[in-house]
C-alpha atoms as a PDB file:
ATOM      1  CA  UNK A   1      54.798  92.002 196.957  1.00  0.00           C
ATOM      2  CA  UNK A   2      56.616  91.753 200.500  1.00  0.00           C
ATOM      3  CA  UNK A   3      59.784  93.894 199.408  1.00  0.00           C
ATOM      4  CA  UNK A   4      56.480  96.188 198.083  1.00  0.00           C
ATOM      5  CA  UNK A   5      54.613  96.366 201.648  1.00  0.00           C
ATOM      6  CA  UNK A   6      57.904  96.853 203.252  1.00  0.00           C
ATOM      7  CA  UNK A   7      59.050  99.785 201.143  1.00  0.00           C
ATOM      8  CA  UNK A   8      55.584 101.484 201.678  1.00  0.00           C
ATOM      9  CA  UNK A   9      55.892 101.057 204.976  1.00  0.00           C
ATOM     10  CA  UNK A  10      59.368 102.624 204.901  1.00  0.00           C
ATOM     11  CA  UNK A  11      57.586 105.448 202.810  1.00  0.00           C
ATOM     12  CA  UNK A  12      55.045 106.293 205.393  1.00  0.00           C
ATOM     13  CA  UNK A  13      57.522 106.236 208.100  1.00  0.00           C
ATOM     14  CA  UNK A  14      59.744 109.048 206.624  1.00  0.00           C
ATOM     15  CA  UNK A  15      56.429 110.542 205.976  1.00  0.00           C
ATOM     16  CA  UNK A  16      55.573 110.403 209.404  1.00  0.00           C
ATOM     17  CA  UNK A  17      59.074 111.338 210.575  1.00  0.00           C
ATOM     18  CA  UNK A  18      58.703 114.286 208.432  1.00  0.00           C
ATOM     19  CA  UNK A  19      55.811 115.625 209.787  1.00  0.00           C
ATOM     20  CA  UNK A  20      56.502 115.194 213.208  1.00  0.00           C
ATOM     21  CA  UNK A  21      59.658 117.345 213.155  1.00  0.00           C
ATOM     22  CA  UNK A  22      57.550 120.080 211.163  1.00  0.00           C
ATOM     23  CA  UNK A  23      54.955 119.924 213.935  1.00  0.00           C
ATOM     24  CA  UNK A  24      57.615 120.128 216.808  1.00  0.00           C
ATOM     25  CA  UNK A  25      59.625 123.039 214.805  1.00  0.00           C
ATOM     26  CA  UNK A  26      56.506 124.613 214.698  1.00  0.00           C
ATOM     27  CA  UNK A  27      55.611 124.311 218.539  1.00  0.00           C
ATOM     28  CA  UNK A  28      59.155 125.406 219.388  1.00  0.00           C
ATOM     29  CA  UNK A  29      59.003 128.792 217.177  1.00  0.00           C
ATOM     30  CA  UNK A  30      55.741 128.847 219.368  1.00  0.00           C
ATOM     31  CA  UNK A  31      56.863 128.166 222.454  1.00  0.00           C
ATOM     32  CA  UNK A  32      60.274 127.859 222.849  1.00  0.00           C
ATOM     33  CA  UNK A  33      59.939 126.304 226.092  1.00  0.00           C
ATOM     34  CA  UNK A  34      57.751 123.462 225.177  1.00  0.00           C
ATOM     35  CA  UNK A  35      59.964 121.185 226.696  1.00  0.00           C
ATOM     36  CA  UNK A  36      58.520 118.204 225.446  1.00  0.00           C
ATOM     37  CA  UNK A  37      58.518 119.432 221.532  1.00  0.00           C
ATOM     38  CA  UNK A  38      62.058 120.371 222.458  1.00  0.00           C
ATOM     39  CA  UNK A  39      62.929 116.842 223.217  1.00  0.00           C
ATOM     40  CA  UNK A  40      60.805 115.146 220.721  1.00  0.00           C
ATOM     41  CA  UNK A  41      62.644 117.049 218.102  1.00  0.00           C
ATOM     42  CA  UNK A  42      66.072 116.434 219.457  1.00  0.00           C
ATOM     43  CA  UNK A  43      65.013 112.096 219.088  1.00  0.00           C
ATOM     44  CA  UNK A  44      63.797 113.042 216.085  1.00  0.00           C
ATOM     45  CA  UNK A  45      67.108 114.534 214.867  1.00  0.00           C
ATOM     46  CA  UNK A  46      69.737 112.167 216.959  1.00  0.00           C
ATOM     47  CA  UNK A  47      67.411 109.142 214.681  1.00  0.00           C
ATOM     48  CA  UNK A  48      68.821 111.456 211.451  1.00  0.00           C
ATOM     49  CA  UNK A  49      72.179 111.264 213.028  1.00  0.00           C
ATOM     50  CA  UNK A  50      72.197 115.368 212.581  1.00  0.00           C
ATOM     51  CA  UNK A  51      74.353 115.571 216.012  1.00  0.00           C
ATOM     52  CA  UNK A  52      75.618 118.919 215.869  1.00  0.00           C
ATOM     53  CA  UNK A  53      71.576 120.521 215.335  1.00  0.00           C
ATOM     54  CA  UNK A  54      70.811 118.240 218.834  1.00  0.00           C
ATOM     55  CA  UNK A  55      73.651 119.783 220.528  1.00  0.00           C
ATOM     56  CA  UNK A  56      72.614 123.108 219.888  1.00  0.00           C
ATOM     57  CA  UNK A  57      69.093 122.104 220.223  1.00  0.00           C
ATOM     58  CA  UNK A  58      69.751 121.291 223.825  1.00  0.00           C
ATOM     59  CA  UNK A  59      72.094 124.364 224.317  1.00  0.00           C
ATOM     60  CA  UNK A  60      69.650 126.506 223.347  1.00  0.00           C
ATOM     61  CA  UNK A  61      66.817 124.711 224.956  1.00  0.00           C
ATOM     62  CA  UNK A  62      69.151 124.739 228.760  1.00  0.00           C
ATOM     63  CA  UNK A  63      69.917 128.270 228.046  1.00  0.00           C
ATOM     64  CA  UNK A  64      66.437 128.881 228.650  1.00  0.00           C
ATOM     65  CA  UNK A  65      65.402 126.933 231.321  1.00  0.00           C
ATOM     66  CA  UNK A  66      69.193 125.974 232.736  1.00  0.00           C
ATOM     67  CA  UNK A  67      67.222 124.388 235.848  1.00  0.00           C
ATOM     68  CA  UNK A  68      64.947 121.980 233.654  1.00  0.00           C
ATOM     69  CA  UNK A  69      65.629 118.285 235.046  1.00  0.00           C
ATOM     70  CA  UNK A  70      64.104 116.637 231.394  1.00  0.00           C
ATOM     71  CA  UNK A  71      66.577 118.449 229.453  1.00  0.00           C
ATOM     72  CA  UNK A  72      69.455 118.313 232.053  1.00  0.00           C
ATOM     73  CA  UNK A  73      69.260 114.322 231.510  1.00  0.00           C
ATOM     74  CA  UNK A  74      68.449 115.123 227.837  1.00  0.00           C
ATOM     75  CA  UNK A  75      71.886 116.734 227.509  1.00  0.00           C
ATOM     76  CA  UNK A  76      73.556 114.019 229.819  1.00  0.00           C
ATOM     77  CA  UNK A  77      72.225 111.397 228.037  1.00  0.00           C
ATOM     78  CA  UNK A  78      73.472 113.036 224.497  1.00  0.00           C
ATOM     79  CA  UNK A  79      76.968 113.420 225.919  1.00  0.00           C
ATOM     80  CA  UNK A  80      77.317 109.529 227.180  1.00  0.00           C
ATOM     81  CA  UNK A  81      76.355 108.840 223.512  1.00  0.00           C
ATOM     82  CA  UNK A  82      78.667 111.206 222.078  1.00  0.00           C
ATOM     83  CA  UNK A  83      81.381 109.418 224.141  1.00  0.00           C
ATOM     84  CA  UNK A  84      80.123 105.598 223.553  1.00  0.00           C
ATOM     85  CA  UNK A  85      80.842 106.925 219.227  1.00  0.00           C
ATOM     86  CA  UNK A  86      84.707 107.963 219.801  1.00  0.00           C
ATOM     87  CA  UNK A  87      86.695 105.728 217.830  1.00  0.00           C
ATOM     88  CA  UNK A  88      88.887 104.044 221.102  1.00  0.00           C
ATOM     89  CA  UNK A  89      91.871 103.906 218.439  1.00  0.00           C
ATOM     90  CA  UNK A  90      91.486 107.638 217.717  1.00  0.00           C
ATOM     91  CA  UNK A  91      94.355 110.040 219.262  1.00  0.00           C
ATOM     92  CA  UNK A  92      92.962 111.934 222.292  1.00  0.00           C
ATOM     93  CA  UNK A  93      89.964 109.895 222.328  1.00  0.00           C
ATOM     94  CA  UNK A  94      90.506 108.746 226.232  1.00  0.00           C
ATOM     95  CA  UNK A  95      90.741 112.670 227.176  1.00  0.00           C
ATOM     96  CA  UNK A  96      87.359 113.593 224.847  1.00  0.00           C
ATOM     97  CA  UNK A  97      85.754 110.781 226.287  1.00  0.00           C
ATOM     98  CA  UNK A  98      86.415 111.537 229.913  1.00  0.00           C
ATOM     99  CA  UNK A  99      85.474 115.375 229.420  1.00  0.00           C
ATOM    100  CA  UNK A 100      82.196 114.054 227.694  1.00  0.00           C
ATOM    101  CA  UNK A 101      81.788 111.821 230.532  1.00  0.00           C
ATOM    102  CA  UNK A 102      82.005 114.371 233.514  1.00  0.00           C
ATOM    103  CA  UNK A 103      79.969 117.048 231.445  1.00  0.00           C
ATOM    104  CA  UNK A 104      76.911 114.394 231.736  1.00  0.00           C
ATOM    105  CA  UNK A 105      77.533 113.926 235.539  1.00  0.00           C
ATOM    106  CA  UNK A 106      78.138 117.502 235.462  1.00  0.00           C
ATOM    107  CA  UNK A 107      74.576 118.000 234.129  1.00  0.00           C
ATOM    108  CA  UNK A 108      73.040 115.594 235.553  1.00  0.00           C
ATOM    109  CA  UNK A 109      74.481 113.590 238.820  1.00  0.00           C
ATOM    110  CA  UNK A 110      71.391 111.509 238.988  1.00  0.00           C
ATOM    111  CA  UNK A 111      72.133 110.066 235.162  1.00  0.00           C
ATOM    112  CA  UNK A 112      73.045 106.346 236.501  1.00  0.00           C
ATOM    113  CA  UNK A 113      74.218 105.525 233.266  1.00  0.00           C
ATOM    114  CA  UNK A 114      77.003 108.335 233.587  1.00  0.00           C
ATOM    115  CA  UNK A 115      78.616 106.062 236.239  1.00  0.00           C
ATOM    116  CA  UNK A 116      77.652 102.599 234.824  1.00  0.00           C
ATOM    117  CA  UNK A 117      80.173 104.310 231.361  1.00  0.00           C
ATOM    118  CA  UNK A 118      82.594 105.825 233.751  1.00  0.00           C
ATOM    119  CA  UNK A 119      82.897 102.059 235.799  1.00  0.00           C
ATOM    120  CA  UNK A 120      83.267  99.792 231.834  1.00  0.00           C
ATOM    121  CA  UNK A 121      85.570 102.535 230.245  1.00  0.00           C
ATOM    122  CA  UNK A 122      89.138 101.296 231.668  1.00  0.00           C
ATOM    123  CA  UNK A 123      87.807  97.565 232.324  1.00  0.00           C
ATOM    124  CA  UNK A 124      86.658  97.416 228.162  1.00  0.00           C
ATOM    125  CA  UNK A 125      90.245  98.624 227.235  1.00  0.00           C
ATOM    126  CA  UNK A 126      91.296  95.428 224.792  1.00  0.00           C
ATOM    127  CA  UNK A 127      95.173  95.525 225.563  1.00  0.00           C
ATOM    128  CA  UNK A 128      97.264  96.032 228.048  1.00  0.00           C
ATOM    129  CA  UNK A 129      98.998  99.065 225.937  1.00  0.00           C
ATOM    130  CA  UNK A 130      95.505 100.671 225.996  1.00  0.00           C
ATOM    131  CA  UNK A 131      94.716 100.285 229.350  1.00  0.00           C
ATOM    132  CA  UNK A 132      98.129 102.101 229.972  1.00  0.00           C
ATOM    133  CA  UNK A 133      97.293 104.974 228.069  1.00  0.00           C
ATOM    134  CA  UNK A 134      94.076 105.122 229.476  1.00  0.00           C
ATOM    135  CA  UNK A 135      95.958 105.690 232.848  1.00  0.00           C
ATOM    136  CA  UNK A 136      99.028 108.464 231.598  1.00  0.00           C
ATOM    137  CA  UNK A 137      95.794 110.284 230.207  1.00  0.00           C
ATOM    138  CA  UNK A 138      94.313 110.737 233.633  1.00  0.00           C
ATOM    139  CA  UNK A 139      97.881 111.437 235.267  1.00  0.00           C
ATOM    140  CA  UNK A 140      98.336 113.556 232.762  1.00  0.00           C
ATOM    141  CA  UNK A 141      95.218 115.454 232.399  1.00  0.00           C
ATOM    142  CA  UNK A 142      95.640 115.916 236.301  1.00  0.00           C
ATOM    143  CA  UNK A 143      99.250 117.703 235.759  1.00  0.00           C
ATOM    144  CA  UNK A 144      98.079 120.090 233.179  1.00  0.00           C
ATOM    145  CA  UNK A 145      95.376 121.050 235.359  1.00  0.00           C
ATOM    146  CA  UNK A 146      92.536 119.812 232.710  1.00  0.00           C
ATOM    147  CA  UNK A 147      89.337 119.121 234.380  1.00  0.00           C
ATOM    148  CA  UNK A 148      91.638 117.435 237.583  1.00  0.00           C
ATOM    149  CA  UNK A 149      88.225 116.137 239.547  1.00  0.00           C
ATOM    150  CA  UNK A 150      86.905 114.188 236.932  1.00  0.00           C
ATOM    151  CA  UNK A 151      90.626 112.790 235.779  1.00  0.00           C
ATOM    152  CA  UNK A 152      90.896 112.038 240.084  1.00  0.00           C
ATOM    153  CA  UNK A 153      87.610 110.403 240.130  1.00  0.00           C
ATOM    154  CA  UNK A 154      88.631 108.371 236.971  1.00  0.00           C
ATOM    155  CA  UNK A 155      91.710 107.336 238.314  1.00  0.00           C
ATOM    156  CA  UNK A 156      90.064 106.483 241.279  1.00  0.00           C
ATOM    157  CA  UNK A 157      87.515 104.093 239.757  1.00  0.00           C
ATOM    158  CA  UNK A 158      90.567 102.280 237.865  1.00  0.00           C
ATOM    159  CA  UNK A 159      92.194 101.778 241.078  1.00  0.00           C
ATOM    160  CA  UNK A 160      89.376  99.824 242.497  1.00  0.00           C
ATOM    161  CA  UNK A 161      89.430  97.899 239.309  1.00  0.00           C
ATOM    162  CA  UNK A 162      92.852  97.286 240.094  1.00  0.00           C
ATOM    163  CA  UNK A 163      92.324  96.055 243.448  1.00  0.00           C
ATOM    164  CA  UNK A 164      94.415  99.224 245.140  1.00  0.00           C
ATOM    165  CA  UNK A 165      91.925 100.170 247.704  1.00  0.00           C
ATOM    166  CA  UNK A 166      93.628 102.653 249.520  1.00  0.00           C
ATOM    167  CA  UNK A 167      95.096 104.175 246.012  1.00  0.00           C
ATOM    168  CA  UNK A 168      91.388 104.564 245.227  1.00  0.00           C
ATOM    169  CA  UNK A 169      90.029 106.281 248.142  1.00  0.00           C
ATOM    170  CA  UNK A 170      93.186 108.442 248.107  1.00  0.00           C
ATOM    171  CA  UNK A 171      91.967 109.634 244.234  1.00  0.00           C
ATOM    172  CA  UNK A 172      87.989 109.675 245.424  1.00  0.00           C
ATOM    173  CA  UNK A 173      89.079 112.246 248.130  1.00  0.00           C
ATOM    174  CA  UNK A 174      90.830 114.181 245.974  1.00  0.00           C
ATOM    175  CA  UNK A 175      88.247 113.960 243.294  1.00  0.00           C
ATOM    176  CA  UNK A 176      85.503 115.844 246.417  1.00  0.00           C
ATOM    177  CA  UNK A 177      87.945 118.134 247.809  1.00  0.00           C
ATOM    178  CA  UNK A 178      88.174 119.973 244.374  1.00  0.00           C
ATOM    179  CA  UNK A 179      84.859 119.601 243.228  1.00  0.00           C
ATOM    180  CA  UNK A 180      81.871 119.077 245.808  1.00  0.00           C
ATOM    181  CA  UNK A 181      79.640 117.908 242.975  1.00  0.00           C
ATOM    182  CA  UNK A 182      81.915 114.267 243.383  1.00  0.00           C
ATOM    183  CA  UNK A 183      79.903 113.627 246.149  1.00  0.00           C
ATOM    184  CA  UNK A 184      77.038 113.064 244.395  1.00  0.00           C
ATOM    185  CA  UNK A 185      78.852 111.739 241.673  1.00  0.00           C
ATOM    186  CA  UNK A 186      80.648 109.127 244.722  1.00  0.00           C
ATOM    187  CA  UNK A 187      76.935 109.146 246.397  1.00  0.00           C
ATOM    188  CA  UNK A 188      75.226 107.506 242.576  1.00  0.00           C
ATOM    189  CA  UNK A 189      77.858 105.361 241.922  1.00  0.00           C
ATOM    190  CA  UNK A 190      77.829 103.692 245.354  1.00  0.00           C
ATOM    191  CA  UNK A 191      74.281 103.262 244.244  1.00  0.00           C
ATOM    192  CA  UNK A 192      74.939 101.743 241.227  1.00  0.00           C
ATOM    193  CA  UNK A 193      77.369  99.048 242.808  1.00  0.00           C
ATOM    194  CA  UNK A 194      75.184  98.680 244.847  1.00  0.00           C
ATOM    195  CA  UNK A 195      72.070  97.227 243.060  1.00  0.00           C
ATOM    196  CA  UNK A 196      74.032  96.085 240.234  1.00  0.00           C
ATOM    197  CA  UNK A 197      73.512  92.318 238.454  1.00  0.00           C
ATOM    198  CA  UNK A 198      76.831  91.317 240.491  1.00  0.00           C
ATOM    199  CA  UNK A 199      76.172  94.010 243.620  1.00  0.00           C
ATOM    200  CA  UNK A 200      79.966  94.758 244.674  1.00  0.00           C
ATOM    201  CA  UNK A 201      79.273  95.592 248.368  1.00  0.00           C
ATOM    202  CA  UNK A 202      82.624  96.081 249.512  1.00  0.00           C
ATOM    203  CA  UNK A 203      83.392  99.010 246.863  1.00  0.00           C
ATOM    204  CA  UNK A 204      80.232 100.527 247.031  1.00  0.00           C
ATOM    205  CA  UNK A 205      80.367 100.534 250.816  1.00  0.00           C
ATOM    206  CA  UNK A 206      84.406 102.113 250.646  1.00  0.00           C
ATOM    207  CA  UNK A 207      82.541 105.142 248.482  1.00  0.00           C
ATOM    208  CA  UNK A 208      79.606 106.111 250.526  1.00  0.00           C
ATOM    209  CA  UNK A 209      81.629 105.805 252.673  1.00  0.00           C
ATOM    210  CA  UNK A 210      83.588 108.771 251.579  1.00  0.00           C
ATOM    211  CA  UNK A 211      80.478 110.720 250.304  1.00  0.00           C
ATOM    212  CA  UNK A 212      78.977 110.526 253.837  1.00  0.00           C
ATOM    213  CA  UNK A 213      82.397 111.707 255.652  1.00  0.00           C
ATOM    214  CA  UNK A 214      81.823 114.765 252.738  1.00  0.00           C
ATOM    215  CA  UNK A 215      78.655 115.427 253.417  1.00  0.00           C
ATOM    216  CA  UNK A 216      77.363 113.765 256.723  1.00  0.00           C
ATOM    217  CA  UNK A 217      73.610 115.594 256.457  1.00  0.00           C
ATOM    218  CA  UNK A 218      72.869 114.599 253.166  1.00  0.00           C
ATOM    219  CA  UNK A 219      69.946 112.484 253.215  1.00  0.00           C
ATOM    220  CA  UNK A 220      70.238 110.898 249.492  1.00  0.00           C
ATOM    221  CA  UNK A 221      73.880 110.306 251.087  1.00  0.00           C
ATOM    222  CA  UNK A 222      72.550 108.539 254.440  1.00  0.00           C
ATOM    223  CA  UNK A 223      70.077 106.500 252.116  1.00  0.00           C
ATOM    224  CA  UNK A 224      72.523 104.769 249.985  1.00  0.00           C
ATOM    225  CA  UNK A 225      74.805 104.175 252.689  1.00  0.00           C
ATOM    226  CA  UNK A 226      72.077 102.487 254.987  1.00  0.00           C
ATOM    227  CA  UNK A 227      70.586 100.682 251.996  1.00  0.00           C
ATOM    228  CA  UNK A 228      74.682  99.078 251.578  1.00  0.00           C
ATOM    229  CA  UNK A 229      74.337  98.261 255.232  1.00  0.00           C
ATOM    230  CA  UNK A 230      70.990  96.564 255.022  1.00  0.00           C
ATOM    231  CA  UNK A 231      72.332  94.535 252.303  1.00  0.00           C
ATOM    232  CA  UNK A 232      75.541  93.804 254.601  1.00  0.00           C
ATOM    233  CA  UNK A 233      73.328  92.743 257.208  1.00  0.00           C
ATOM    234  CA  UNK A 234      75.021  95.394 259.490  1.00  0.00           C
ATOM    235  CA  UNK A 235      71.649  96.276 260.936  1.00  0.00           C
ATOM    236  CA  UNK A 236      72.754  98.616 263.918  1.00  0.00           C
ATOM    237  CA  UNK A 237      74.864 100.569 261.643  1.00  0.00           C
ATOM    238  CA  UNK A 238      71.786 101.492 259.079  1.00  0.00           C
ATOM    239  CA  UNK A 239      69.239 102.205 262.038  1.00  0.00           C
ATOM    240  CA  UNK A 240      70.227 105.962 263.218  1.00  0.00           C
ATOM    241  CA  UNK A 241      70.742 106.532 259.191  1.00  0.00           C
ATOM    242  CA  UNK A 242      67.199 106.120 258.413  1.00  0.00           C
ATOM    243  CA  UNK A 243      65.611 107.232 261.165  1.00  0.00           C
ATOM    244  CA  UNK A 244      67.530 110.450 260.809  1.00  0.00           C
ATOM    245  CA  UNK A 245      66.209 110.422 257.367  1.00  0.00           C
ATOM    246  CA  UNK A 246      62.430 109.300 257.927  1.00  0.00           C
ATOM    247  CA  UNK A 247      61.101 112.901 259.319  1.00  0.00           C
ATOM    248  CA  UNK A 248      61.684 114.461 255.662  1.00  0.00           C
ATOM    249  CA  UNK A 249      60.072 111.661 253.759  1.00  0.00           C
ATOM    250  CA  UNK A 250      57.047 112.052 252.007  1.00  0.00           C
ATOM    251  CA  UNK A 251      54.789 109.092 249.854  1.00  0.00           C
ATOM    252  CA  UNK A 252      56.588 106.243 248.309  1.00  0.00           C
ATOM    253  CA  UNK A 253      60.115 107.338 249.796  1.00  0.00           C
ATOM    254  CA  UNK A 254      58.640 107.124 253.474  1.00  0.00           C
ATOM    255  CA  UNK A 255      56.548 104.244 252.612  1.00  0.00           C
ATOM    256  CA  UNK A 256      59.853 102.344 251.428  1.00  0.00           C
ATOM    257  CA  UNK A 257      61.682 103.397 254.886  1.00  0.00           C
ATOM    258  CA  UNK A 258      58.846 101.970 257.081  1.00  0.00           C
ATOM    259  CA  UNK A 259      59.142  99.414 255.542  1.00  0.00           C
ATOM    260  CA  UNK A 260      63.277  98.812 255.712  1.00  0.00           C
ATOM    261  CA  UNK A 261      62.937  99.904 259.149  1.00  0.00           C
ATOM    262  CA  UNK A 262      60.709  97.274 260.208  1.00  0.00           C
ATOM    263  CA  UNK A 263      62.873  94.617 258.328  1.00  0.00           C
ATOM    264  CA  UNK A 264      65.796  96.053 260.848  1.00  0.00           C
ATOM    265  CA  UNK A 265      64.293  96.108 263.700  1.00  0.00           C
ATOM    266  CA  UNK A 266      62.859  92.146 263.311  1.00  0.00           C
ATOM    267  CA  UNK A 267      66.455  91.444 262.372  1.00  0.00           C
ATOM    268  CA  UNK A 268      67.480  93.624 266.042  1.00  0.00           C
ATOM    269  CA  UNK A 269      65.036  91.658 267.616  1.00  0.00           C
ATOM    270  CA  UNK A 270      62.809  93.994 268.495  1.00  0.00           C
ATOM    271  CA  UNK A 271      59.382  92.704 267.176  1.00  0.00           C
ATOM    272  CA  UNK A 272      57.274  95.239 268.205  1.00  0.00           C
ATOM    273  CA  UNK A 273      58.571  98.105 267.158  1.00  0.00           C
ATOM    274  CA  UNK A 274      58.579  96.312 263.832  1.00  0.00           C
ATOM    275  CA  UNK A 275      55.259  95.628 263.745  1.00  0.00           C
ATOM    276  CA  UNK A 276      54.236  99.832 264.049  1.00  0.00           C
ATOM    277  CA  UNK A 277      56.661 100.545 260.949  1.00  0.00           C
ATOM    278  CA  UNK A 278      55.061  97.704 258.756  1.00  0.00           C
ATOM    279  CA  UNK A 279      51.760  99.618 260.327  1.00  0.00           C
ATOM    280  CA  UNK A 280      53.180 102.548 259.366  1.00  0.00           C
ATOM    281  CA  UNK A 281      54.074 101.943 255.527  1.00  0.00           C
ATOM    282  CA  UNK A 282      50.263 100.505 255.175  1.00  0.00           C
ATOM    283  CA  UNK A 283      49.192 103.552 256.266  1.00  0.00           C
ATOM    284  CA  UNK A 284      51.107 105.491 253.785  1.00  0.00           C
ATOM    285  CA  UNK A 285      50.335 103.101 251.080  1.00  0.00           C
ATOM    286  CA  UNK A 286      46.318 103.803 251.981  1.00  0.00           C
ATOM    287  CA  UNK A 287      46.976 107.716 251.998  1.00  0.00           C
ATOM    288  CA  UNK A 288      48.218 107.353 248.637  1.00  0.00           C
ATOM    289  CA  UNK A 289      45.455 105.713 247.813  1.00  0.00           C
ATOM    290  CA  UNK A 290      42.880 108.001 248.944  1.00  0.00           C
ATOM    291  CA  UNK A 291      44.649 110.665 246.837  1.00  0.00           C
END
């Protein structure tokens, strides 16, 4: 009787499956830019493990609407999974997994799990041997001129792992002068480091670090830098970066800087001044309220 329920409930589930990828079909013929029909049918087909329909799917979908930020990290997401199902052991699998890799920062440089991948693909290498080959395939994807500011940004994130700090920032540079979208790339993964399980300050800090001397006005850039600071307890250094930043927030974003700005100017010792941004971020809490 159980193997009986369980089976029916199987039944109905294809049954259901079924019908929701005739209903989003449908919708699409409709409305080809019903975005979220689009994507529904794209989980619906990745569950079938019908890869190549997603990929065009999403192609066609982003050749529509190439600004859309759901299907961007649609299609970002779909490339880090492409690249977590290479076969490590296969030949060129390093190079087909780094090119997937920088397409989904590519698409979307706000995709945190692009650089959470990008930071476990050397360190997961199981030999020695691998690890090598890991590292002639960025040297020599750089010399044949194959997508250089990913295979630079790469190698850069391997140096770290390898303790050669300078040999890092030397590749991170590189990585930005070639292709400005690396500072974002830089920018998230400083993030990332940053707020991780095990934060690693001291890395995170040495890329915003670079991101900021790329692209000083940036205030995504300033944020994560400051935020690094805060957690450095270098509280003069993070001041001017916020407040520089505080004029263009709006809601929860300017809410969240009162509120870091009041925590750094108790730590400055400046109490009062304190006191009007923790003022400040309950006023923007009770705005948002009133909305």
């Amino acid at each position: 009787i159980g193997l009986t329920k369980q089976l029916g409930r199987q039944t109905d589930s294809d049954r259901a499956m079924q019908n929701a990828e005739s209903h989003a079909r449908k919708s699409i013929r409709t409305d080809p830019n019903d975005v979220g029909e689009r994507l529904r049918l794209a989980a619906i087909m990745t569950e079938k493990e019908e890869t190549e329909a997603v990929r065009r799917l999403l192609i066609d979908g982003l050749r529509r609407q190439p600004n859309e930020p759901k299907l961007k990290r649609a299609a970002s997401d779909f490339a880090l999974l492409q690249a977590q199902d290479l076969d490590a052991d296969q030949s060129e699998a390093t190079s087909r997994r780094l090119q997937l890799l920088h397409e989904a920062a590519t698409l979307d440089p706000n995709n945190s799990r692009v650089y959470l991948s990008l930071q476990g693909f050397y360190s997961q290498s199981r030999s020695q041997e691998q690890k090598v080959a890991y590292r002639e395939a960025l040297e020599t994807m750089i010399t044949s001129g194959q997508d250089v500011a990913a295979a630079h940004f790469a190698l850069g994130n391997l140096k770290f792992l390898e303790g050669d700090t300078s040999g890092a920032v030397f590749h991170f540079e590189t990585a930005i002068e070639i292709n400005p979208l690396a500072v974002a790339i830089a920018n998230n993964l400083a993030w990332v480091l940053c707020h991780g399980e095990e934060p690693d300050l001291d890395r995170a800090s040495q890329l915003a670090e670079i991101a900021f001397d790329k692209a000083p006005k940036n205030s995504s850039v300033m944020d994560t830098l400051a935020e690094i600071r805060i957690k450095q307890e270098r509280f003069r250094e993070a001041l001017p970066l916020l407040e520089k930043i505080l004029s263009l927030a709006q809601g929860d974003k300017r809410r969240e800087l009162h509120e870091k700005l009041a925590n750094i100017y108790g730590n400055l010792g400046q109490p009062e001044i304190a006191k009007r941004h923790q003022s400040a971020a309950a006023a923007v809490e009770s705005l948002d309220l009133d909305r």
